[in-house]
Protein backbone atom coordinates (compact mmCIF):
# COMPACT_ATOMS: atom_id res chain seq x y z
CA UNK A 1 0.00 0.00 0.00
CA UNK A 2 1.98 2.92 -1.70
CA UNK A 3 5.50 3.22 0.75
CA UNK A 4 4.18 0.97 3.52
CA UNK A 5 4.14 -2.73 3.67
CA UNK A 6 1.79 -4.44 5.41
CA UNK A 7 2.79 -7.47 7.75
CA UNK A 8 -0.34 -8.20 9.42
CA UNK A 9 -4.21 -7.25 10.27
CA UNK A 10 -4.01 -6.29 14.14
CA UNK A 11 -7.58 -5.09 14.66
CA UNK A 12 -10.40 -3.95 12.76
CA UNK A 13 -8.93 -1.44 10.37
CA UNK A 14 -5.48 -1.88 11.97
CA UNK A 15 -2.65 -3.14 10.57
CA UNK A 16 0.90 -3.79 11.46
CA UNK A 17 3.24 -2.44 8.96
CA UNK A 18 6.80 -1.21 7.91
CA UNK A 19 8.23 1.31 5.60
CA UNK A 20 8.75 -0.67 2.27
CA UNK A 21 12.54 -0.61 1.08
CA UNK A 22 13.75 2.76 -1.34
CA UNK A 23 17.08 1.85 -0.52
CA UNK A 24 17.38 6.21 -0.03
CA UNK A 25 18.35 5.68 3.79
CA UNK A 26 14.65 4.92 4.64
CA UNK A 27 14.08 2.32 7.86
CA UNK A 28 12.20 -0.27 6.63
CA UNK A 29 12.49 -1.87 10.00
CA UNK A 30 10.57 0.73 12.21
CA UNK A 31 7.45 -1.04 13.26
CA UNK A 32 4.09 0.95 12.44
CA UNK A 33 0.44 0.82 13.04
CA UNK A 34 -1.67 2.13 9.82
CA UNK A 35 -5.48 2.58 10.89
CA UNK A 36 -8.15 3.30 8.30
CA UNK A 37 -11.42 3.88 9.42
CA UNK A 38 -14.56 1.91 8.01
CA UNK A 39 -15.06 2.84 4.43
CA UNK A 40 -18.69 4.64 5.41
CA UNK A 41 -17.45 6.42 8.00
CA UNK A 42 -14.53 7.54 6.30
CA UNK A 43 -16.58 8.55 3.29
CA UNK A 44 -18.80 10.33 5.43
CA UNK A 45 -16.48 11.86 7.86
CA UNK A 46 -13.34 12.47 5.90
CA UNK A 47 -12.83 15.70 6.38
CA UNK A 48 -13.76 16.24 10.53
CA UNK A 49 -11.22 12.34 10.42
CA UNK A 50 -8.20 14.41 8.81
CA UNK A 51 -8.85 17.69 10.90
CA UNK A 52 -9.07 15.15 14.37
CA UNK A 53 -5.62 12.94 13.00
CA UNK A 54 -3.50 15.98 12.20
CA UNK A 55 -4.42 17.87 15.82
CA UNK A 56 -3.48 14.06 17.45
CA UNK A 57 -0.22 14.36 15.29
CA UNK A 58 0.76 17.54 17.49
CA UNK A 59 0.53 15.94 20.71
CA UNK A 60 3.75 14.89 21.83
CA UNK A 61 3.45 13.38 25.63
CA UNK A 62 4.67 9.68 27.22
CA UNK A 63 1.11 8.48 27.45
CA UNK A 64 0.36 9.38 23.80
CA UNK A 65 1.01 7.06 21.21
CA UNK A 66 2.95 9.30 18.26
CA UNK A 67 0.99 10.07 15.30
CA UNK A 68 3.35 10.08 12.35
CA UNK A 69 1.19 10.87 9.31
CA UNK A 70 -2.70 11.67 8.08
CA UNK A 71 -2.55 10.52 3.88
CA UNK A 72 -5.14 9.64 2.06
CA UNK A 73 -5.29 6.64 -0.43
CA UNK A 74 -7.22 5.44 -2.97
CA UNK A 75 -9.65 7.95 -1.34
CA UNK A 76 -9.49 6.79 1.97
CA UNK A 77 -7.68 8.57 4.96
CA UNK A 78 -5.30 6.95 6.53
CA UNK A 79 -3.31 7.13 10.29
CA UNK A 80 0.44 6.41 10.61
CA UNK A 81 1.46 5.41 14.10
CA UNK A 82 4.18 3.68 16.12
CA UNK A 83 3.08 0.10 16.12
CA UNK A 84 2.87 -0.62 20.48
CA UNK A 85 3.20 -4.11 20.46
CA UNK A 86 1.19 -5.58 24.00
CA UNK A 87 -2.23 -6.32 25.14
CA UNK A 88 -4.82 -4.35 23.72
CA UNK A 89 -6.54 -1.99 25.45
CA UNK A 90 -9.89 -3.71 25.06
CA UNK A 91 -8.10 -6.64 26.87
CA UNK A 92 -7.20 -3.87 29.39
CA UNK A 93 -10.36 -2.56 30.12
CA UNK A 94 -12.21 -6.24 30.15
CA UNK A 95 -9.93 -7.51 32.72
CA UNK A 96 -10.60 -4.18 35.03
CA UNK A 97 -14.34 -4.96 35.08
């Protein structure tokens, strides 16, 4: 998917991927999480989706996963994270109750 390759599906809309190889000094091993909301919703909501991404993408704080791009492809926006590898925080929550 354009520069990224994807390893694996980690969630609903989530994947697990890495920069694919340019061989220009790029890391193709960084880990990364690419999230792309459900078609209709992002076809709706594309706009408010970018505006919400690119604020998150300023936040810079230890509790805050980074946010390293907002894109759009094939029409559809797309997140670029750090990929936090660990129990998800539905798993989290569950096990609270």
């Amino acid at each position: 998917m354009g520069r990224f390759q994807l390893l694996d599906r980690v969630g609903q809309g989530s994947f697990r991927a890495r920069l694919a190889s340019t061989g220009h000094g790029s890391r193709p091993d960084r880990c990364l999480k690419i999230r792309m909301p459900n078609y209709q919703i992002a076809r709706n909501l594309r706009e408010r989706f970018r505006r919400e991404a690119q604020m998150v993408a300023q936040l810079r704080h230890p509790g805050i996963v980074p946010v390293h791009e907002v894109l759009e492809v094939d029409g559809r926006p797309i997140l670029v994270s750090d990929f936090i590898d660990g129990v998800p925080i539905e798993g989290l929550l569950n096990s609270q109750r």
